[in-house]
Structure formats: C-alpha cells, structure tokens
N, C-alpha and C. Protein backbone atom coordinates (compact mmCIF):
# COMPACT_ATOMS: atom_id res chain seq x y z
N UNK A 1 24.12 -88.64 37.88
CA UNK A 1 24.21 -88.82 39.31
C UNK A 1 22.84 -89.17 39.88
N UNK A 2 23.02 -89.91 41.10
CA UNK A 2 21.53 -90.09 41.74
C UNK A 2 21.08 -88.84 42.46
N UNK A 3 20.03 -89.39 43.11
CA UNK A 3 19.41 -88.35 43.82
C UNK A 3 20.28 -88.54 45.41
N UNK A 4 20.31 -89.98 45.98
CA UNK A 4 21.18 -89.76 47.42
C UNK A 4 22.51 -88.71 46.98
N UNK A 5 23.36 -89.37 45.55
CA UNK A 5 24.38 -88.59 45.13
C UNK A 5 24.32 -86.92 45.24
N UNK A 6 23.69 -86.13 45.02
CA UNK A 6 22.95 -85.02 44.85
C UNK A 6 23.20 -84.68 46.54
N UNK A 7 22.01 -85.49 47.34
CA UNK A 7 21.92 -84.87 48.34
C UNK A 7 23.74 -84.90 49.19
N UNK A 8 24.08 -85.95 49.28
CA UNK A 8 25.66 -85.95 49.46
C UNK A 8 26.00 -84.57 49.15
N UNK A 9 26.31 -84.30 48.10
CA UNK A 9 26.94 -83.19 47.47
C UNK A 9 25.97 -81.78 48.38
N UNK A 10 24.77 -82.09 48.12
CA UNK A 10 24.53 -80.83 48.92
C UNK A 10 25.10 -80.89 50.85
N UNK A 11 24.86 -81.87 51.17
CA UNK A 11 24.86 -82.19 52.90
C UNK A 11 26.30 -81.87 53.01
N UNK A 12 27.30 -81.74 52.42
CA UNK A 12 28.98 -81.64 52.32
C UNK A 12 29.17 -80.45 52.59
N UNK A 13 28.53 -79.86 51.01
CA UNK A 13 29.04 -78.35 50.92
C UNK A 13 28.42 -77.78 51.99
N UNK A 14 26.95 -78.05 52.68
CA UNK A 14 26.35 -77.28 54.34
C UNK A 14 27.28 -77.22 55.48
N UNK A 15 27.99 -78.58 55.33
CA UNK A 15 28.09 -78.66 56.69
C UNK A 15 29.74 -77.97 56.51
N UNK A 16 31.09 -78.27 55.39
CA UNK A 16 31.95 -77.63 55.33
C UNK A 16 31.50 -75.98 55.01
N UNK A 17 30.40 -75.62 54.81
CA UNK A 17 30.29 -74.21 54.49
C UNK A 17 30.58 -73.63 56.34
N UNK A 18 29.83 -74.08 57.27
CA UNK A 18 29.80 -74.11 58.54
C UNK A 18 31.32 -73.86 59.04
N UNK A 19 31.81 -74.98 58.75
CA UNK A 19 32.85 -75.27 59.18
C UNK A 19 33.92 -73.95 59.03
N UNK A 20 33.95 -73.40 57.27
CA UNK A 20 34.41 -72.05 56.82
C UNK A 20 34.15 -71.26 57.48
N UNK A 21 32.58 -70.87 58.17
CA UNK A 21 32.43 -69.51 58.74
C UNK A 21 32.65 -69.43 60.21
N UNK A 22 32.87 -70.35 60.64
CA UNK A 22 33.82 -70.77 61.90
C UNK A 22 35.26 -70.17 61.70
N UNK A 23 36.07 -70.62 60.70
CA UNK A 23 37.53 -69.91 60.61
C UNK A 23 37.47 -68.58 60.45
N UNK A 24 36.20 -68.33 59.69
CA UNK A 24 36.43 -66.46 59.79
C UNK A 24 36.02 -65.89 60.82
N UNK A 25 35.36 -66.80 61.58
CA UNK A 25 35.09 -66.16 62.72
C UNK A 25 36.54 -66.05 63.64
N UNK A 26 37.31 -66.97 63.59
CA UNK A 26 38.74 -66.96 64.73
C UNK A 26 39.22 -66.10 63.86
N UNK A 27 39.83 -66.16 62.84
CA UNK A 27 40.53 -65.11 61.91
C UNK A 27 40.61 -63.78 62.55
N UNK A 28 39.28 -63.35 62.65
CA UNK A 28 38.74 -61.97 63.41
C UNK A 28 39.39 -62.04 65.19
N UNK A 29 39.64 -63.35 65.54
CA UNK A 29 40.19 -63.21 66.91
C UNK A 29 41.51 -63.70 66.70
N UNK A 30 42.52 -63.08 65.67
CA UNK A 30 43.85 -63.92 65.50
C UNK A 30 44.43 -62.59 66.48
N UNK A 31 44.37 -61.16 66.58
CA UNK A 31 45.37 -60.66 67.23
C UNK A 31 45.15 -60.62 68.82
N UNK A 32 44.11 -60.47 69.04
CA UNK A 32 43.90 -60.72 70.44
C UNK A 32 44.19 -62.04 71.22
N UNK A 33 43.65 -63.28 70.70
CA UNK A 33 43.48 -64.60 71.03
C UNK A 33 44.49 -65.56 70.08
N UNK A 34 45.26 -65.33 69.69
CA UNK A 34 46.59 -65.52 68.81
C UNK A 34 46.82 -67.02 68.83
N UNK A 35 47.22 -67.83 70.81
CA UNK A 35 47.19 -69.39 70.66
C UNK A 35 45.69 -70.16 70.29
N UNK A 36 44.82 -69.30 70.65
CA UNK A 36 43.32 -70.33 70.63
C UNK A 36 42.62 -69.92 69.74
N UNK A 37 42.78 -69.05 68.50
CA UNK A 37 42.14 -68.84 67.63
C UNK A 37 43.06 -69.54 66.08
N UNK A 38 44.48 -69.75 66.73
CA UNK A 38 45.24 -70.56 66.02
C UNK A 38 44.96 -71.97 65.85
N UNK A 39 44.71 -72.33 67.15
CA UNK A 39 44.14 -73.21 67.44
C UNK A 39 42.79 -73.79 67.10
N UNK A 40 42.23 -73.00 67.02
CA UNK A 40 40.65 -73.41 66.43
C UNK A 40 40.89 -73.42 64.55
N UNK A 41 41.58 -72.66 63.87
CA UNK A 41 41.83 -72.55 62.31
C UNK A 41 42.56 -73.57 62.37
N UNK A 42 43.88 -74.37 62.86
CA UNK A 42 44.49 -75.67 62.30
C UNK A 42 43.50 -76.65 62.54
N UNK A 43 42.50 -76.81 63.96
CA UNK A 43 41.76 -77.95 63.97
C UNK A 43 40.60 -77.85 63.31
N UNK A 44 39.92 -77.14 62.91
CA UNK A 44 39.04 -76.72 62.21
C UNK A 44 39.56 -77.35 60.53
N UNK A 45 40.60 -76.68 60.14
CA UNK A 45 41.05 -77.50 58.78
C UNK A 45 41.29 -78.38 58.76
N UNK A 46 42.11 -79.39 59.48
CA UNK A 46 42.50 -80.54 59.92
C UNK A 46 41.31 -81.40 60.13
N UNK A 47 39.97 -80.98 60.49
CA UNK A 47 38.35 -81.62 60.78
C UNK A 47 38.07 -81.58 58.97
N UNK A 48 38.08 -80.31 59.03
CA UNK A 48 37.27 -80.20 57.42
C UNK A 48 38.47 -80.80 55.90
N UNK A 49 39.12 -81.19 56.09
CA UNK A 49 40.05 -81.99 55.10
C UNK A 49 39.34 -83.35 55.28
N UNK A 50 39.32 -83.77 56.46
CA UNK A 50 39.55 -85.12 57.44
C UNK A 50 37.72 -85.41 56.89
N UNK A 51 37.06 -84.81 56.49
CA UNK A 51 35.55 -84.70 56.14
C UNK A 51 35.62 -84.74 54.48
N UNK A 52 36.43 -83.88 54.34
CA UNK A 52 35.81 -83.74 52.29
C UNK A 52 36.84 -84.63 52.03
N UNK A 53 37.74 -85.63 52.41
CA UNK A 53 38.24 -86.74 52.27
C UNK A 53 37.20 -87.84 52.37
N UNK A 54 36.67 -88.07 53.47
CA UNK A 54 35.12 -88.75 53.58
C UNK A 54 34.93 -88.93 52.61
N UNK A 55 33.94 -87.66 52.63
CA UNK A 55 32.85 -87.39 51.39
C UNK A 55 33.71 -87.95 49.92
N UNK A 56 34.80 -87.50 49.27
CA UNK A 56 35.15 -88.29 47.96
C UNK A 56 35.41 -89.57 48.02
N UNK A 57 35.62 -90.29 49.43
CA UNK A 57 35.99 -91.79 49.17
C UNK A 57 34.43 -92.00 48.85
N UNK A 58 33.15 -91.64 49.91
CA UNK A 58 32.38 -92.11 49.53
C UNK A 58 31.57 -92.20 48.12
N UNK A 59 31.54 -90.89 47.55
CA UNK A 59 31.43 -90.56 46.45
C UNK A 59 32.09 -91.55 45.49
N UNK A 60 33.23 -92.22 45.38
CA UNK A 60 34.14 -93.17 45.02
C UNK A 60 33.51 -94.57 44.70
N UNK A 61 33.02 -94.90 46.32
CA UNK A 61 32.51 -95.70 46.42
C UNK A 61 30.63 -96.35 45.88
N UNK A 62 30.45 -95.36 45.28
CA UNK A 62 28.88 -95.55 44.81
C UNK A 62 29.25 -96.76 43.89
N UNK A 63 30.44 -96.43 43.24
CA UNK A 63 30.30 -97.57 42.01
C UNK A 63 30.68 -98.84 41.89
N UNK A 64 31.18 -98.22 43.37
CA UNK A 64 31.91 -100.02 43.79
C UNK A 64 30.95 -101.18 43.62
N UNK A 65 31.90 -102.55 44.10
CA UNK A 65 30.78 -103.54 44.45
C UNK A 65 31.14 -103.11 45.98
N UNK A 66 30.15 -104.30 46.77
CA UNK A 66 30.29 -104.61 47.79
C UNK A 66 31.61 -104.85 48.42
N UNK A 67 32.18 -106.22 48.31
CA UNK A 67 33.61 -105.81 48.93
C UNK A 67 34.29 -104.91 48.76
N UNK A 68 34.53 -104.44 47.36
CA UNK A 68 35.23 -103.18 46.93
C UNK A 68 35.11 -101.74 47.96
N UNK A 69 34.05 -101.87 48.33
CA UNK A 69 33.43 -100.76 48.68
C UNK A 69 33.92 -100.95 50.44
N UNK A 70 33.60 -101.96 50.88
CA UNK A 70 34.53 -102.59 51.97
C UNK A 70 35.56 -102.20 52.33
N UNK A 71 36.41 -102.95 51.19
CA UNK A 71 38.04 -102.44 51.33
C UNK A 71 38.45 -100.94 51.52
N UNK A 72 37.85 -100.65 50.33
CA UNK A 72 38.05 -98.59 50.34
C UNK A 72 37.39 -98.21 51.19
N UNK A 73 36.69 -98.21 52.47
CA UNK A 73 35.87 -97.78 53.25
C UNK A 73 37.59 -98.17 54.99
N UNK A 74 37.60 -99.00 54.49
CA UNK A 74 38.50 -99.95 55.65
C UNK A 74 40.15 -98.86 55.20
N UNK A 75 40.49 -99.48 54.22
CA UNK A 75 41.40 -98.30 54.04
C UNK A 75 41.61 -96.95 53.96
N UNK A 76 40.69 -96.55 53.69
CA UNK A 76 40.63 -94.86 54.05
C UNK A 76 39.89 -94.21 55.32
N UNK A 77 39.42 -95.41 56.10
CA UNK A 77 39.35 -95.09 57.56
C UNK A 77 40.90 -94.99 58.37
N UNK A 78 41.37 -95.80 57.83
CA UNK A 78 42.96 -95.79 58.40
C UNK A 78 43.78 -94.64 57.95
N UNK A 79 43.67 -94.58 57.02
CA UNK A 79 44.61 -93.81 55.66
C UNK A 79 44.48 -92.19 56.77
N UNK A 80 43.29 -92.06 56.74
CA UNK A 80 42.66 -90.79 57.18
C UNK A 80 43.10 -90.00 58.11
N UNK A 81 42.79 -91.23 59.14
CA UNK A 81 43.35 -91.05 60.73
C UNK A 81 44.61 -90.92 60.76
N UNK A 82 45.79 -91.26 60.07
CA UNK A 82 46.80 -91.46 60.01
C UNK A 82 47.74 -90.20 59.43
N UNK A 83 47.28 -90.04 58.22
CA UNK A 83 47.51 -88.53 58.29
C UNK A 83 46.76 -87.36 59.10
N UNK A 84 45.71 -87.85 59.46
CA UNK A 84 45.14 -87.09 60.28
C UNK A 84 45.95 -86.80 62.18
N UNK A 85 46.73 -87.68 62.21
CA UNK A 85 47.80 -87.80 63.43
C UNK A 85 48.91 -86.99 63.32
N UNK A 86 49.42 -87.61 62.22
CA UNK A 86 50.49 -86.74 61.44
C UNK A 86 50.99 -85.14 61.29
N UNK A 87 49.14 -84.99 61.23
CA UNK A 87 49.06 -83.47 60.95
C UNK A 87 48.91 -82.82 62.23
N UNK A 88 48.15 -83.62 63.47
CA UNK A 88 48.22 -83.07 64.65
C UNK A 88 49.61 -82.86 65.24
N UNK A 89 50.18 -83.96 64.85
CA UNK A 89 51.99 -83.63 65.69
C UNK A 89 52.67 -82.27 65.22
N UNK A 90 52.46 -82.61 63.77
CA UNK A 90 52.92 -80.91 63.15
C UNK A 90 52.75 -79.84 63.71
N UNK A 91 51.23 -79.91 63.85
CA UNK A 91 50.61 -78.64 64.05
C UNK A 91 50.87 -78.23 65.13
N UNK A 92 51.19 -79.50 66.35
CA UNK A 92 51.58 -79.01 67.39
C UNK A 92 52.43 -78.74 67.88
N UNK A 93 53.51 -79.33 67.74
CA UNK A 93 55.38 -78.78 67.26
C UNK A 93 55.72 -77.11 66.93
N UNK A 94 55.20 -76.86 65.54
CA UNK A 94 55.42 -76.09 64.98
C UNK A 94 54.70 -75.01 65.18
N UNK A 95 53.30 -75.13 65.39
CA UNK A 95 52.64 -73.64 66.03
C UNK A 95 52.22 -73.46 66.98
N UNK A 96 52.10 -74.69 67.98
CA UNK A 96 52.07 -74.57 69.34
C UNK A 96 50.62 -73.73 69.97
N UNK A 97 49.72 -74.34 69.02
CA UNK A 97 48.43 -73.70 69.35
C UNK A 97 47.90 -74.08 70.97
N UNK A 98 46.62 -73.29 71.41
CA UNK A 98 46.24 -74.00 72.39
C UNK A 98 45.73 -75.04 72.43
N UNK A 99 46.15 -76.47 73.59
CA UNK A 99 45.68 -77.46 73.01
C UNK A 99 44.21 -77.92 72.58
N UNK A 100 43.86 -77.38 73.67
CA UNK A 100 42.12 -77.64 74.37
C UNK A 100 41.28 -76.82 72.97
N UNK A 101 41.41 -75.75 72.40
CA UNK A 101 41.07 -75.24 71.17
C UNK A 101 41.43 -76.28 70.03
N UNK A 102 42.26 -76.41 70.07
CA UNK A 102 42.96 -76.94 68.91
C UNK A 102 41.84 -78.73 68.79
N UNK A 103 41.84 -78.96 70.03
CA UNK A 103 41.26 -80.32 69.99
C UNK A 103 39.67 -80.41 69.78
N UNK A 104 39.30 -79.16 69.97
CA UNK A 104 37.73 -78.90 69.95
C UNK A 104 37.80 -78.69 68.30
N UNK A 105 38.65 -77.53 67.83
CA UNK A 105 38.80 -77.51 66.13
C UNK A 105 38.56 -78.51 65.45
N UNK A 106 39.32 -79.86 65.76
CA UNK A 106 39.22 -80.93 65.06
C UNK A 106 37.99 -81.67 65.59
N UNK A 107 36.85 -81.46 66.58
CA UNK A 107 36.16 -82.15 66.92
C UNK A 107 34.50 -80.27 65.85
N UNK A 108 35.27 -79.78 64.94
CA UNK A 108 34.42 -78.70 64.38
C UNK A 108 33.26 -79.51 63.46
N UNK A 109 33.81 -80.56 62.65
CA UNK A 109 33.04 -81.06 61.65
C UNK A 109 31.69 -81.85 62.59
N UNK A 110 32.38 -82.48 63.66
CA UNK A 110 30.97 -82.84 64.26
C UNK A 110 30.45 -82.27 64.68
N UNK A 111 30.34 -80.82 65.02
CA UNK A 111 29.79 -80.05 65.72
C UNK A 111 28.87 -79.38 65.02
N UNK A 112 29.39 -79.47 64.15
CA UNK A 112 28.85 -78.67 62.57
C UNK A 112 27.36 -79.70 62.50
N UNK A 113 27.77 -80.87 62.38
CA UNK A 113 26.80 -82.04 62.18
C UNK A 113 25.54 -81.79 62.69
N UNK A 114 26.43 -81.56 63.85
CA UNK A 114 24.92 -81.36 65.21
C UNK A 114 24.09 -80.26 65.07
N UNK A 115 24.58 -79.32 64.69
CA UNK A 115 24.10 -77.99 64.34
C UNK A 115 23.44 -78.10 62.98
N UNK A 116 23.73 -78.50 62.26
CA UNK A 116 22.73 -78.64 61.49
C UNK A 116 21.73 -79.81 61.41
N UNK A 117 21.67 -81.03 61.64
CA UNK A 117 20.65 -81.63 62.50
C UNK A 117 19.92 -81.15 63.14
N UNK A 118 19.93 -80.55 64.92
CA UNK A 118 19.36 -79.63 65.33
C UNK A 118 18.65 -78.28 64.20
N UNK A 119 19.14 -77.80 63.21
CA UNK A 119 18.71 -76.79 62.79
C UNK A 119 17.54 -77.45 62.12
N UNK A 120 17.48 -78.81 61.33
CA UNK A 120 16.69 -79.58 60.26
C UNK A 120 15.50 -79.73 61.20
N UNK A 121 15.66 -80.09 62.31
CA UNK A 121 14.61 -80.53 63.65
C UNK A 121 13.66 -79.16 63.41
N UNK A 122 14.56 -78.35 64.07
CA UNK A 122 13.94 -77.04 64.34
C UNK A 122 12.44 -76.24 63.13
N UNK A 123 13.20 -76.56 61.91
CA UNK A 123 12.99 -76.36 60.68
C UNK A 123 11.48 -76.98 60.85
N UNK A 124 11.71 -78.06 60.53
CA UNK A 124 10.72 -79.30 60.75
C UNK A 124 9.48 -78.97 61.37
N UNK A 125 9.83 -78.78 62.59
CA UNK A 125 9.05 -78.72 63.71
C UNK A 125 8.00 -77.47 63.64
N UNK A 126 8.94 -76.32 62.89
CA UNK A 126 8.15 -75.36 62.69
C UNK A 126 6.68 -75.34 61.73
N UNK A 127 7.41 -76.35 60.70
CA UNK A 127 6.75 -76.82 59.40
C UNK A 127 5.25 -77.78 60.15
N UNK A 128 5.83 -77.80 60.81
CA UNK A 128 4.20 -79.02 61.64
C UNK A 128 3.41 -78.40 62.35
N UNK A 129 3.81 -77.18 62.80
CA UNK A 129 3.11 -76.33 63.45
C UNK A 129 2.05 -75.29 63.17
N UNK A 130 2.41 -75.34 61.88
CA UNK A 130 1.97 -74.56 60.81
C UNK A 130 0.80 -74.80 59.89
C-alpha cells in the first residue's frame, strides 16, 4: 500500500470512530429522548455507511485508470445517494424518528469532518507556538 493509501485508512477509521462515539452518546439518551436520539442513531448510521462506502470505492479506485476511475467515482456517487434515499424513506415510515435529528444524523459524517479539521488546526497551531 502507499503512503496516501495508509493515511486514507487512518483519516476513515478517525473520523467513523467519531461518528461511533456520537451513537453511544444518544444510546445513553434512548429512554428519555426516545424520537431524537432515534433519530440521531439511524442518521448517524445512514451518514457513516454512506462514508465507509466512499472510502472502499475510493480505495477501489487507486488502481484504476483514469476513466475507470471516472466511471466508478460517477456511479457510486449515484449508487450511494440512492440507497442512501431509500434508507431515509424506511427509516422514516417505520420508526418515525424526529425529523430535524434525524436530518442532522445524516449530516454526522460532515460534522465529524469539521471537527476534526478544526481539531488538526488547533493541534497545529499549538505546535507553532511552541
């Protein structure tokens, strides 16, 4: 494997690790907060599937050529979203979470992003100060 390969693999497992200690955090608010902590664990998984799907197309894609890499990039942007719709109708049918939670859940992986960005800054910054 390369070294970008490597860092991939590490930048994945950070940011879905995040993403995990987020669900245990609602978990802990399932009897009190029951629709919006429901809500935050389906969109939260539904983000973090919708991510380590990402991550293996890209992973996939190292060995591609160029168009190749194209195509599978083009199709599993679709592919993604699509079950990724799919799974929102379910989820919302059937467990009837809160929506506004539920929609922030699936907006977890970017949030995650940001948070650790911000944290790398922070990191950084300290490191220069020093």
């Amino acid at each position: 494997m390369t070294k970008s390969s490597n860092q991939t693999d590490k930048y994945a497992r950070e940011i879905l690790s995040i993403v995990f200690l987020t669900i245990i955090v609602a978990i802990m608010f399932l009897p009190t907060r029951f629709g919006q902590a429901i809500g935050w664990i389906a969109g939260s998984v539904g983000s973090g599937v919708n991510f380590y799907w990402l991550y293996r197309r890209l992973k996939r894609s190292y060995s591609l050529s160029d168009s190749g890499a194209t195509l599978q990039t083009y199709k599993g942007f679709y592919l993604r979203y699509l079950f990724l719709a799919i799974y929102a109708i379910i989820v919302v049918v059937l467990l009837k979470p809160d929506l506004l939670m539920f929609g922030i859940g699936l907006l977890s992986v970017q949030i995650a992003i940001y948070l650790h960005y911000f944290y790398g800054l922070l990191r950084s910054y300290r490191k220069d100060e020093e």
